[in-house]
N, C-alpha and C. Protein backbone atom coordinates (compact mmCIF):
# COMPACT_ATOMS: atom_id res chain seq x y z
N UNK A 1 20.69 -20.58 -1.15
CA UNK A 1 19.49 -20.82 -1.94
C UNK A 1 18.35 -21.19 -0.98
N UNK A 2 17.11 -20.70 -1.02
CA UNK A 2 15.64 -20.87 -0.76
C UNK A 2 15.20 -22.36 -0.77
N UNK A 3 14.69 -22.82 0.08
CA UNK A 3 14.39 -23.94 -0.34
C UNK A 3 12.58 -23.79 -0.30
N UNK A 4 12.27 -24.27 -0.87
CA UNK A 4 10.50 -23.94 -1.22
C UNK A 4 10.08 -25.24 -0.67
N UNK A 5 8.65 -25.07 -0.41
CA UNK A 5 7.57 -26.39 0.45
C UNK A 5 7.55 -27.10 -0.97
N UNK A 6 7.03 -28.07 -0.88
CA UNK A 6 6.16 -28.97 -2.16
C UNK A 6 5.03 -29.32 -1.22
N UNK A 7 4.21 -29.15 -1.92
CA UNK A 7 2.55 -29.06 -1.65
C UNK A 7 1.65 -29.36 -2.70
N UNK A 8 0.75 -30.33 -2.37
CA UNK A 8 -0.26 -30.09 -3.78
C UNK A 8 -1.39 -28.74 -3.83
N UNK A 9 -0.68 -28.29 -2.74
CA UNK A 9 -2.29 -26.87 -2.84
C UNK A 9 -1.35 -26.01 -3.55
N UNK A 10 -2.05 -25.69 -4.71
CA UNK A 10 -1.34 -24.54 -5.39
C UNK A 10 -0.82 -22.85 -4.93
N UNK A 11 -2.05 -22.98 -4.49
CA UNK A 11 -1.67 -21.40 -3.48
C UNK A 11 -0.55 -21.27 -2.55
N UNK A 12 -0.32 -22.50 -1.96
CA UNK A 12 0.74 -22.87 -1.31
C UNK A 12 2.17 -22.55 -1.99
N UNK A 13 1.68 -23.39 -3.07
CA UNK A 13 3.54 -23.47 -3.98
C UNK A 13 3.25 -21.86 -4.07
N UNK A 14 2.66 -21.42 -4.95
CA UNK A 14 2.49 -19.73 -5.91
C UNK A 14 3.17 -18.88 -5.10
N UNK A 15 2.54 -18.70 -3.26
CA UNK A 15 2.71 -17.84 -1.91
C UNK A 15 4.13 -18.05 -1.84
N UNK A 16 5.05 -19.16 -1.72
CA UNK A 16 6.25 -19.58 -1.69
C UNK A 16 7.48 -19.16 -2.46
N UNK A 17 6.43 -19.31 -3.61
CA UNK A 17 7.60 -18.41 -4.78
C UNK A 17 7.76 -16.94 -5.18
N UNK A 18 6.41 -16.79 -4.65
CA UNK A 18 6.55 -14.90 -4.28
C UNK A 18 7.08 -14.38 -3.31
N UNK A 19 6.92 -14.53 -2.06
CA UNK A 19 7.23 -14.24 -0.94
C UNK A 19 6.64 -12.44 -0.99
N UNK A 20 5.51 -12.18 -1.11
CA UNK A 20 4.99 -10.99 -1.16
C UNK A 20 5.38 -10.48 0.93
N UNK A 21 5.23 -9.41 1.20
CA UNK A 21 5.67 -9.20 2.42
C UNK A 21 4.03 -8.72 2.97
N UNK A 22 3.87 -9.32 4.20
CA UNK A 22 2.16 -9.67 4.45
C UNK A 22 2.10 -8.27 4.97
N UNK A 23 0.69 -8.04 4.98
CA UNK A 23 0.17 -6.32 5.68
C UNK A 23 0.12 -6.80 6.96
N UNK A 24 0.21 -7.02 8.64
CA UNK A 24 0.22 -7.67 9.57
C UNK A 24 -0.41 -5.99 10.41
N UNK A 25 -0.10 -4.92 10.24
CA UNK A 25 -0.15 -3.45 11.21
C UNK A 25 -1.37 -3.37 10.80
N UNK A 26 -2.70 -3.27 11.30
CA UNK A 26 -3.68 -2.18 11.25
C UNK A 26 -3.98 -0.71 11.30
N UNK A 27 -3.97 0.12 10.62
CA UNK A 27 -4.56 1.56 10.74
C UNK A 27 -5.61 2.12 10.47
N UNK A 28 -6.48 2.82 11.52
CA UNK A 28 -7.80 3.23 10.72
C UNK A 28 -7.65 4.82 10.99
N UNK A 29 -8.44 5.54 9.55
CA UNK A 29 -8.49 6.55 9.18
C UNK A 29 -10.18 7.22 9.82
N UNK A 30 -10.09 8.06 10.20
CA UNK A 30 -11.71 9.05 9.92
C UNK A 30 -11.17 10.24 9.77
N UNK A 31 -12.71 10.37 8.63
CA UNK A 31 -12.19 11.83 7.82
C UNK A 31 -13.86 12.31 8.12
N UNK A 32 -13.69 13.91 8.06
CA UNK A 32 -15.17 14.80 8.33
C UNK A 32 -16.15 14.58 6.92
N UNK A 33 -17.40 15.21 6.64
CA UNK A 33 -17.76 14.93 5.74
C UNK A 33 -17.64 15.19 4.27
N UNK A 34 -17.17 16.62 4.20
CA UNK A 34 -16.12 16.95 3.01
C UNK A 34 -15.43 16.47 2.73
N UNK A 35 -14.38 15.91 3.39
CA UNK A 35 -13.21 15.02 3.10
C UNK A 35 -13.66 13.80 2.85
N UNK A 36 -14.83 13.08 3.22
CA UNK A 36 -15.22 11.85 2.75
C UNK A 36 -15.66 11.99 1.08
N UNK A 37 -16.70 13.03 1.22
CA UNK A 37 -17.05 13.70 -0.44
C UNK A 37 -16.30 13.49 -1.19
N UNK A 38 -14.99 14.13 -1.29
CA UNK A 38 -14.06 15.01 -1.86
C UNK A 38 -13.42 13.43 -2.43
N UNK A 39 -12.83 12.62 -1.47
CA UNK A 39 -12.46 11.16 -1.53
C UNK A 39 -13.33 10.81 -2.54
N UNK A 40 -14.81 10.21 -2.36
CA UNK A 40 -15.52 9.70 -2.81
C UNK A 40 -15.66 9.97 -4.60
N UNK A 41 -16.05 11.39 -4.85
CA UNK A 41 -15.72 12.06 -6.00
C UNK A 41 -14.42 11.73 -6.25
N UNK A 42 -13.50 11.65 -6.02
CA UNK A 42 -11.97 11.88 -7.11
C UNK A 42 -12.21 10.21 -7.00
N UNK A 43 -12.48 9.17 -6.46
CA UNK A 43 -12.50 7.66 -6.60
C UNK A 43 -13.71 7.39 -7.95
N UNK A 44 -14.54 7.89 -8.25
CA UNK A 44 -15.70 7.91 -8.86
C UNK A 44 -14.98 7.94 -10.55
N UNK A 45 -14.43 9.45 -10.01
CA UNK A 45 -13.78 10.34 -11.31
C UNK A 45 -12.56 8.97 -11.89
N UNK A 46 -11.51 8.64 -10.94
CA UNK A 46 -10.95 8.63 -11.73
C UNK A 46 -10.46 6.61 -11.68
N UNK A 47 -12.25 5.88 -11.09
CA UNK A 47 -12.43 4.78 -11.44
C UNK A 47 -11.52 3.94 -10.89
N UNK A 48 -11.08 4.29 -9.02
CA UNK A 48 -10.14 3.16 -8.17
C UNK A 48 -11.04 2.27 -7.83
N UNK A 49 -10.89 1.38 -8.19
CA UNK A 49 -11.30 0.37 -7.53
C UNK A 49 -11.02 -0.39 -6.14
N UNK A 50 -9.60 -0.06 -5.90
CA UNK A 50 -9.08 -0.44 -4.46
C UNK A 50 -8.69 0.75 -3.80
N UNK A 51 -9.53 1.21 -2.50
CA UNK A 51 -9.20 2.18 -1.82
C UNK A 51 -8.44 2.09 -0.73
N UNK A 52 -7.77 0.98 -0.26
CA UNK A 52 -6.85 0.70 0.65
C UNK A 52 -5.16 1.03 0.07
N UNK A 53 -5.44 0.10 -1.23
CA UNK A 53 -4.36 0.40 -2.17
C UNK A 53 -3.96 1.63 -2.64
N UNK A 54 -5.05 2.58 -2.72
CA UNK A 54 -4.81 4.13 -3.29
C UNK A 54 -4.10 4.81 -2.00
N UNK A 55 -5.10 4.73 -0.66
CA UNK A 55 -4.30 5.45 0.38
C UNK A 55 -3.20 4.78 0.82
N UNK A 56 -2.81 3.76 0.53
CA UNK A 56 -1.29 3.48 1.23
C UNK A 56 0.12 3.67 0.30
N UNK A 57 -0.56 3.92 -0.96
CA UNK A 57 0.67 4.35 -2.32
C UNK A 57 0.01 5.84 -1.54
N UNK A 58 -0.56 6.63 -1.52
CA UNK A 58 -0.78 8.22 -1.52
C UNK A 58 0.05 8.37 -0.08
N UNK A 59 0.16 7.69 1.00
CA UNK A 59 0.75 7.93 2.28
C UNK A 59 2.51 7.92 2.20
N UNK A 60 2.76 6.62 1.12
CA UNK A 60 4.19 6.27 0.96
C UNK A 60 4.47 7.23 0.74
N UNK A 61 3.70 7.45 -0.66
CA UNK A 61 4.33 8.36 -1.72
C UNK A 61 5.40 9.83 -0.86
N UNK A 62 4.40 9.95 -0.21
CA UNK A 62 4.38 11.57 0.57
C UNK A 62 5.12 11.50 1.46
N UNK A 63 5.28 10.50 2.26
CA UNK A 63 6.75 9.86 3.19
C UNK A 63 7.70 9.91 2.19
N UNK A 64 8.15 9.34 1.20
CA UNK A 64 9.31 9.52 0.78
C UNK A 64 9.62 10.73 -0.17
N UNK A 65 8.35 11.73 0.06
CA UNK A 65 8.85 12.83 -0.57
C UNK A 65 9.33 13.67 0.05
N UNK A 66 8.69 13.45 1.14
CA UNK A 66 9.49 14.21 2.46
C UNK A 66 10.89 13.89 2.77
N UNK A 67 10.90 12.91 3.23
CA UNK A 67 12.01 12.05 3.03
C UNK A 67 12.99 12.34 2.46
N UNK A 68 12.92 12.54 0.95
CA UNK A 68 14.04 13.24 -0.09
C UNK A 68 14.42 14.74 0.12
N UNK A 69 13.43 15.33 0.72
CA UNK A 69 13.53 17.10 0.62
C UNK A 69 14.29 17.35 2.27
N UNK A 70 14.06 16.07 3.42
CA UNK A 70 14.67 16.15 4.37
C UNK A 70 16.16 15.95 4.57
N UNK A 71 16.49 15.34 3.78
CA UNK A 71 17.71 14.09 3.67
C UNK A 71 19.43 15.41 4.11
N UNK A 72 19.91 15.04 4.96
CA UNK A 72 21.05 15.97 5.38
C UNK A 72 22.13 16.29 3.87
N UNK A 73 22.24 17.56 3.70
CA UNK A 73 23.16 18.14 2.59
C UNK A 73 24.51 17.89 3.37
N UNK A 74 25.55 17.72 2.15
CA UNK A 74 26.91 17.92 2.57
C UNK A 74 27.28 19.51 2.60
N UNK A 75 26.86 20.06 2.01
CA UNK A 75 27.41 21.57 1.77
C UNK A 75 26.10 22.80 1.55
């Protein structure tokens, strides 16, 4: 069993009982100006509000689709 801090800062206890796993890697992207467009429009369209969050579910996503279509057959 976990043993948790006691703290009166709430954020403290909340962080403790989640244990969310921190972003710590940096990556930066540049894209040409179409591709910024193209981004910009489909974010507009379809009302993201977090664009860090969209490209790192759109990057996973596509890693583990690969991923699945790579994966060694028995037969």
């Amino acid at each position: 069993m976990q043993k948790l801090l006691i703290s009166k800062n709430k954020f403290t206890m909340k962080r403790n009982l989640e244990q969310k796993p921190r972003r710590l890697h940096k990556h930066t992207l540049s894209f040409n100006e179409k591709e910024f467009r193209v981004i910009g429009q489909f974010v507009s369209k379809y009302k993201i509000k977090n664009k860090s969050k969209f490209f790192r579910e759109a990057i996973i996503t596509a890693i583990l689709q690969k991923a699945e279509e790579d994966h060694p057959r028995l037969f």
